[in-house]
C-alpha atoms as a PDB file:
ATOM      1  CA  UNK A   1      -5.092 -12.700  -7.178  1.00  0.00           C
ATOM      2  CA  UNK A   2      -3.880 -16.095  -5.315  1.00  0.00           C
ATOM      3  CA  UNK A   3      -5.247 -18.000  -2.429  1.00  0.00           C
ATOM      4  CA  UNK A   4      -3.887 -15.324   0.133  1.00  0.00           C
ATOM      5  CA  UNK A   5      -5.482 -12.680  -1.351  1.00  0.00           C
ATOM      6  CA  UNK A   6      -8.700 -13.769  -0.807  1.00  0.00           C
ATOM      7  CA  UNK A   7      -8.092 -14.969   2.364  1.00  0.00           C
ATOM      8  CA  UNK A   8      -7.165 -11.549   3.663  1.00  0.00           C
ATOM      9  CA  UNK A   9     -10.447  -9.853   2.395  1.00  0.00           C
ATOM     10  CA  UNK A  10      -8.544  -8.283  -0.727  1.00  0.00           C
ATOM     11  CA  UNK A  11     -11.761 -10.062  -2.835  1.00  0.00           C
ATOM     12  CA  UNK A  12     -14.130  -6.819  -1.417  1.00  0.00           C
ATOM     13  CA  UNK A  13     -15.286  -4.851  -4.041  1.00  0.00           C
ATOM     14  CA  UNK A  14     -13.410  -1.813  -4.552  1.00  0.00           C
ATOM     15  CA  UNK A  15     -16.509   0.819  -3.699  1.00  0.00           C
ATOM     16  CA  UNK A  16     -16.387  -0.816  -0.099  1.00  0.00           C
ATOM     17  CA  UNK A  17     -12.534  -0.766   0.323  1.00  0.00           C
ATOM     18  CA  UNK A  18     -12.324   2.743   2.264  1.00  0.00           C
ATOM     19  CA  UNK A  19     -15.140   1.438   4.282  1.00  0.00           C
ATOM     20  CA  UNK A  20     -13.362  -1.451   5.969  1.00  0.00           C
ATOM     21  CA  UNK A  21      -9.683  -0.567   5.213  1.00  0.00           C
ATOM     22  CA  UNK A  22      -9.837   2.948   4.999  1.00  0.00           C
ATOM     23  CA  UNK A  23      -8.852   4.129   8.880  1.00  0.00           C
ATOM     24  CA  UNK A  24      -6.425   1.261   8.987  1.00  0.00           C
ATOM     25  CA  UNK A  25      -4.664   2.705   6.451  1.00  0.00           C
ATOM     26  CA  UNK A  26      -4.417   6.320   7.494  1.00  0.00           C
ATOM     27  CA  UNK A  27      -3.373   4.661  11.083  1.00  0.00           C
ATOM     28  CA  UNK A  28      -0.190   3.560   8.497  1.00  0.00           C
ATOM     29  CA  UNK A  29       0.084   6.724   6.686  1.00  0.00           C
ATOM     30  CA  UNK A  30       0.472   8.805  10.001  1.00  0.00           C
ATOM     31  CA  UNK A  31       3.084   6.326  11.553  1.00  0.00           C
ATOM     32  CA  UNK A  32       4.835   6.817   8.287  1.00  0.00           C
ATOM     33  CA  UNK A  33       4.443  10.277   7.400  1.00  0.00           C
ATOM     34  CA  UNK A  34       3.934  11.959  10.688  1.00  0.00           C
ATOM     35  CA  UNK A  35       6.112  10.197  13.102  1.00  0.00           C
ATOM     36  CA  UNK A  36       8.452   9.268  10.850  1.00  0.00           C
ATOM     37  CA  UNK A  37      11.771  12.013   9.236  1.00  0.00           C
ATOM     38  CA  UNK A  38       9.894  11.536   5.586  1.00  0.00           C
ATOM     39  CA  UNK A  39      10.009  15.398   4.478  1.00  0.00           C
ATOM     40  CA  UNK A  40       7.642  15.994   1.715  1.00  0.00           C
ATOM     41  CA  UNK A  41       8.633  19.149   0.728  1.00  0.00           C
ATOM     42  CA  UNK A  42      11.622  17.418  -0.923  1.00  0.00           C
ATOM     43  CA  UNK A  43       9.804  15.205  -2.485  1.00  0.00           C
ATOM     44  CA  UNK A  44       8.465  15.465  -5.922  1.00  0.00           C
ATOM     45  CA  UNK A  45       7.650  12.035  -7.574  1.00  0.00           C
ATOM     46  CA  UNK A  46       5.684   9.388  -5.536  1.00  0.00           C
ATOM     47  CA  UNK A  47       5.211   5.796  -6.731  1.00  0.00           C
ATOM     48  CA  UNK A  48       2.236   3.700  -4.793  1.00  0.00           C
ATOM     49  CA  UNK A  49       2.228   0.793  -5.873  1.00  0.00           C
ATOM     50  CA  UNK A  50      -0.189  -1.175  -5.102  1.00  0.00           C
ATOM     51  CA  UNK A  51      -2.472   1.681  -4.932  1.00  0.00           C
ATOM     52  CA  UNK A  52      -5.990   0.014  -4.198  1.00  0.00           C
ATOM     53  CA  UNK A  53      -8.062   2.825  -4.669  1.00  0.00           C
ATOM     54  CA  UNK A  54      -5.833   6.121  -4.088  1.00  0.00           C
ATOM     55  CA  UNK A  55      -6.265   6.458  -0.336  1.00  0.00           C
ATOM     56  CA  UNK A  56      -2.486   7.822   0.197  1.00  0.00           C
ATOM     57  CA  UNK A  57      -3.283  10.322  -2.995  1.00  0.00           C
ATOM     58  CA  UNK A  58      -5.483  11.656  -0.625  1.00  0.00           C
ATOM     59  CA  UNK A  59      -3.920  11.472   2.662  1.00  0.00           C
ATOM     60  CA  UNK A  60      -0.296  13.295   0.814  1.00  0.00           C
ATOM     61  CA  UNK A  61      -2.924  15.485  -0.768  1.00  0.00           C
ATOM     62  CA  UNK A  62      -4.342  16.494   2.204  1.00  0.00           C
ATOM     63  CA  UNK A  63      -0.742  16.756   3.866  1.00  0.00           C
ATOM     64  CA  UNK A  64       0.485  19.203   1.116  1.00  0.00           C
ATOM     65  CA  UNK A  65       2.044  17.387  -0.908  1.00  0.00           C
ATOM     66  CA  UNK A  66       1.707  18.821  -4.549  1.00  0.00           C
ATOM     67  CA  UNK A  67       4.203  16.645  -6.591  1.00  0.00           C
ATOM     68  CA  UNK A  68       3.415  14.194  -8.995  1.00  0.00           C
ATOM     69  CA  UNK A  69       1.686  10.983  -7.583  1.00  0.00           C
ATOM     70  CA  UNK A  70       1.713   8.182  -9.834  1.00  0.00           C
ATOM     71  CA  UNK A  71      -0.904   4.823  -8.391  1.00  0.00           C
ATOM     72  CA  UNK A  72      -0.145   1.574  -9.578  1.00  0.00           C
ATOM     73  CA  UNK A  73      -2.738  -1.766  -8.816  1.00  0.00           C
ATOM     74  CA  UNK A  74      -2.968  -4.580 -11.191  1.00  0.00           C
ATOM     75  CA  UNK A  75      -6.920  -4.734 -10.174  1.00  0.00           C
ATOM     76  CA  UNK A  76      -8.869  -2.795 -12.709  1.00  0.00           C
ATOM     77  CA  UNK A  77     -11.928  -2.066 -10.791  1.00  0.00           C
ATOM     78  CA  UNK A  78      -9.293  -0.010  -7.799  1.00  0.00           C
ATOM     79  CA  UNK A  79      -7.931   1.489 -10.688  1.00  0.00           C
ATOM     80  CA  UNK A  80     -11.329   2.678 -11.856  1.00  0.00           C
ATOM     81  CA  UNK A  81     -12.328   3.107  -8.173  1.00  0.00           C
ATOM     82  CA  UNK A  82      -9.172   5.739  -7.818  1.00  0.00           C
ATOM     83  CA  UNK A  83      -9.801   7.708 -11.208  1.00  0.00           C
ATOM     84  CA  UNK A  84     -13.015   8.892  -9.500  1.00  0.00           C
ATOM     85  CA  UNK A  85     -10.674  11.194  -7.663  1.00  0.00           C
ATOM     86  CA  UNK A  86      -8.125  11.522  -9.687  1.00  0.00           C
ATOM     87  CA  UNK A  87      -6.656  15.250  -9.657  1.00  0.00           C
ATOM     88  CA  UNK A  88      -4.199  17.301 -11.973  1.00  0.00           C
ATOM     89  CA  UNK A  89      -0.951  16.254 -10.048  1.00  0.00           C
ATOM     90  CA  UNK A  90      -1.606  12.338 -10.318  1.00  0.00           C
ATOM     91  CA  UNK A  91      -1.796   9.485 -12.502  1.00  0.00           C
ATOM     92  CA  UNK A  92      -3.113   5.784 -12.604  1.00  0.00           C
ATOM     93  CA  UNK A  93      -1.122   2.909 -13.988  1.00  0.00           C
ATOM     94  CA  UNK A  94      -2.845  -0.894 -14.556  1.00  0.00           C
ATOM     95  CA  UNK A  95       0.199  -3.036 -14.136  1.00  0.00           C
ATOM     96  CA  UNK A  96       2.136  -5.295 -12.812  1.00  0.00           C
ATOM     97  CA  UNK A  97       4.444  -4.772  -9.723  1.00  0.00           C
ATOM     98  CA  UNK A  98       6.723  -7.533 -10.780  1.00  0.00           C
ATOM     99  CA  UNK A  99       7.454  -5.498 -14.289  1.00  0.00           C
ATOM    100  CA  UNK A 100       7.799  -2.097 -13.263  1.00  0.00           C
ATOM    101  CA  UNK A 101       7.196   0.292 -16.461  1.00  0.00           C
ATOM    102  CA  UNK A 102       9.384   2.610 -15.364  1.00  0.00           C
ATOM    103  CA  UNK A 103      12.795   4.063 -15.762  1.00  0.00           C
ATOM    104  CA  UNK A 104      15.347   3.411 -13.398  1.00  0.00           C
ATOM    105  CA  UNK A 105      15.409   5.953 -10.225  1.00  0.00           C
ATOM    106  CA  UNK A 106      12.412   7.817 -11.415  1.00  0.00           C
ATOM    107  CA  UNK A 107      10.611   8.255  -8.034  1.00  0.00           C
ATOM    108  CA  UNK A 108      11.585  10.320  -5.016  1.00  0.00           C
ATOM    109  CA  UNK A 109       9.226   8.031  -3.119  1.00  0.00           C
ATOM    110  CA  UNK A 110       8.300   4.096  -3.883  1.00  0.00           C
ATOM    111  CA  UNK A 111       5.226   3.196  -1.132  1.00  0.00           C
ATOM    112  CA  UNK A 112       4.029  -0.513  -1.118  1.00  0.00           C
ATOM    113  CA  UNK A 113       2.105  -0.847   1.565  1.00  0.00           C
ATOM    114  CA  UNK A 114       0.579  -3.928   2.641  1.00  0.00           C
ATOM    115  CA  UNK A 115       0.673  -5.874  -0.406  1.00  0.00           C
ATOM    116  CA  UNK A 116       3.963  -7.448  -0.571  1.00  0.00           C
ATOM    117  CA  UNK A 117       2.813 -10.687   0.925  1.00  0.00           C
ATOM    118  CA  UNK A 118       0.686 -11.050  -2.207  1.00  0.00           C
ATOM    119  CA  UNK A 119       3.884 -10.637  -4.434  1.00  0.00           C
ATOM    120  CA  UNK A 120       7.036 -12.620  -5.509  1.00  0.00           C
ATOM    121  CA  UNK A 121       9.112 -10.542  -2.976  1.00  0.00           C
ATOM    122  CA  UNK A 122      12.603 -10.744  -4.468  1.00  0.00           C
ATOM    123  CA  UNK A 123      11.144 -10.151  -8.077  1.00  0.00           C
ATOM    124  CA  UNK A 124       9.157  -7.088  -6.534  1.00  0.00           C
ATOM    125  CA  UNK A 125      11.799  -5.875  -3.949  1.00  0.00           C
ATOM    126  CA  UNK A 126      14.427  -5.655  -6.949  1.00  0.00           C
ATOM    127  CA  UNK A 127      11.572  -3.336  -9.061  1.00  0.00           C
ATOM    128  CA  UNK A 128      10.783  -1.080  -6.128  1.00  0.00           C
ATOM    129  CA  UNK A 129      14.752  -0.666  -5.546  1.00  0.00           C
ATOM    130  CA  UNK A 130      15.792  -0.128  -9.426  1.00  0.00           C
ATOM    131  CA  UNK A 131      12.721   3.012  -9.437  1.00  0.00           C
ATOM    132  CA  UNK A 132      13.547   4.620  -6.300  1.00  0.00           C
ATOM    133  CA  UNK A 133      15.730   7.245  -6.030  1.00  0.00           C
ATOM    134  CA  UNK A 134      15.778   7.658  -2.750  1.00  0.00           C
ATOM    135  CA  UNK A 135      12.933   6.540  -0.044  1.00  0.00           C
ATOM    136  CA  UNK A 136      11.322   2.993  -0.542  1.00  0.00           C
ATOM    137  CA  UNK A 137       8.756   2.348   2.216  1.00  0.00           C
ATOM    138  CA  UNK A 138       7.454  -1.578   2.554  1.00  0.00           C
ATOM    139  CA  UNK A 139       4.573  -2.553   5.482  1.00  0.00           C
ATOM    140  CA  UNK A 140       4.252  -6.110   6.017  1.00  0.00           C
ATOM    141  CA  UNK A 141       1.237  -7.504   7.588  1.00  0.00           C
ATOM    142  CA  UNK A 142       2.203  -8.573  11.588  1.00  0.00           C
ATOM    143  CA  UNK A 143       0.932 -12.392  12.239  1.00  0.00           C
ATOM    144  CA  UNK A 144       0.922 -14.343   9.058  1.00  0.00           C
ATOM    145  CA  UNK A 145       2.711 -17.187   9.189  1.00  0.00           C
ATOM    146  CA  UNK A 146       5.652 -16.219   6.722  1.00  0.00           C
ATOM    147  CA  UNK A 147       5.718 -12.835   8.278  1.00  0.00           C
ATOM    148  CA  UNK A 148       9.148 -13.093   9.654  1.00  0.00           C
ATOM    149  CA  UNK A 149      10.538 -14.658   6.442  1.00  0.00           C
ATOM    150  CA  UNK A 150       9.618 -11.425   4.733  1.00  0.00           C
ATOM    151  CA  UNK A 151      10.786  -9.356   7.046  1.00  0.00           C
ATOM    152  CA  UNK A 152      14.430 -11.119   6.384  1.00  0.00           C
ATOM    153  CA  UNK A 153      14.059 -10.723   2.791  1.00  0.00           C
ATOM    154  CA  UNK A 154      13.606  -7.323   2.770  1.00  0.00           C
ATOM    155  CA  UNK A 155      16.518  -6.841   4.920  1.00  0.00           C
ATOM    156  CA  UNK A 156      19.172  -9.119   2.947  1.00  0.00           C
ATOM    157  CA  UNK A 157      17.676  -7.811  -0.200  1.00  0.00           C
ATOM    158  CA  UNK A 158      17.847  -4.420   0.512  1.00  0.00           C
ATOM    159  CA  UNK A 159      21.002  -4.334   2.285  1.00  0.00           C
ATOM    160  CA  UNK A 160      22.360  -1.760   1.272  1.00  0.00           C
ATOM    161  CA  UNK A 161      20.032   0.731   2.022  1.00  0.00           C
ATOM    162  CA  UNK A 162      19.584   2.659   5.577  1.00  0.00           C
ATOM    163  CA  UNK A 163      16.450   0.601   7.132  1.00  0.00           C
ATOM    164  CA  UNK A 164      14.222   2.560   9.252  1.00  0.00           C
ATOM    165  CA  UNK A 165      11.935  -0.026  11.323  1.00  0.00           C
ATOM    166  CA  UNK A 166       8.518   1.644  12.838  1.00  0.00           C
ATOM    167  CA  UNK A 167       6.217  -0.452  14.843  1.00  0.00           C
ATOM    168  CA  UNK A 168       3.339   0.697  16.944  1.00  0.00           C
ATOM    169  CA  UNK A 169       1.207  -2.474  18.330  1.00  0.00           C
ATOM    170  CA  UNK A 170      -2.113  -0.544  17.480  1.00  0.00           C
ATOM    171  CA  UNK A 171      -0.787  -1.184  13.885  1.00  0.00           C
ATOM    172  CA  UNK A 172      -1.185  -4.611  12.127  1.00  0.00           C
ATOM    173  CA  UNK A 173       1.674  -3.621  10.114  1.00  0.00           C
ATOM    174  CA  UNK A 174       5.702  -3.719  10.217  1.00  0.00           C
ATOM    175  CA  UNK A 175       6.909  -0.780   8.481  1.00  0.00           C
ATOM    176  CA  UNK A 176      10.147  -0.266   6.891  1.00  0.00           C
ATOM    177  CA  UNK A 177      11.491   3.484   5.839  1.00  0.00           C
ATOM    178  CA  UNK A 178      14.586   2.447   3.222  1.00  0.00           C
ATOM    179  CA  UNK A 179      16.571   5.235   2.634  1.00  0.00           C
ATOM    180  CA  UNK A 180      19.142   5.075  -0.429  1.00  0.00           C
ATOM    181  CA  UNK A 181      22.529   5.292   1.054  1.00  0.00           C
ATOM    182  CA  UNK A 182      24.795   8.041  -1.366  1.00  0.00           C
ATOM    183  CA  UNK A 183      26.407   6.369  -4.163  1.00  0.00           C
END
């Protein structure tokens, strides 16, 4: 996992993840799905990646959303942690979000949510683009030290997409709605 990982608590077991992240994260989800112009209803594919243990499953679940929800984590035991409520509509992927294994533009929807400060952003950034079809939604974590720098590099890397910036000060995250400008 790295150094920064563990230094941001990511080292807690999985079972006790929706304990202490859990109402930070639907804090997130609302700011991006409720105040935000996502419509679900024209969405059909969703990519998480860096799904921990499948709390935005649940939150689009509970939303409405019945498309397909695909989770991706490269830690096994949030993997195993998700599958406990896994439903008909979604699937769980053990991988990588540096290597992608997916076609190109599969996804309606590409969410990586506070995790790309634990990545190699322009290796990742490129991955998330070349899958999404058309909305790519990246938090960064407010107040590390490099939290700027990634905030730059997802603007000059993603350039060419519409960037939608949200930021509420009760949230400990930036959060960036990329919208795929028309070919």
């Amino acid at each position: 996992m790295g150094k920064v990982g563990r230094t941001l608590g990511y080292d807690v077991p999985a079972e006790g993840y929706r304990e202490l992240y859990g109402e930070e994260q639907l804090e997130k989800y609302d700011l991006i799905f409720r105040d935000s112009m996502i419509d679900l209803e024209d969405i059909e594919l969703v990519l998480d990646v860096g799904c921990g243990i499948g709390l935005l499953r649940e939150y689009l679940r509970e939303l409405g959303f019945d498309g397909l929800y695909v989770g991706l984590d490269i830690l096994e035991d949030r993997i195993m942690e998700a599958r406990k409520n896994r439903d008909h509509g979604s699937d769980l992927v053990l991988a990588d979000a540096h290597h992608l294994p997916f076609r190109d533009r599969g996804f309606d929807l590409v969410a990586l949510i506070t995790v790309v400060h634990l990545l190699r952003i322009e290796s990742s950034l490129r991955e998330l683009e070349r899958v999404s079809r058309r909305i790519l939604i990246v938090t960064i974590l407010k107040g590390l030290t490099f939290s700027a720098d990634l905030s730059k590099m997802v603007m000059e890397l993603i350039s060419d997409w519409m960037i939608i910036p949200l930021d509420k000060p009760w949230i400990k995250d930036l959060v960036y709605i990329l919208v795929r400008r028309e070919d």
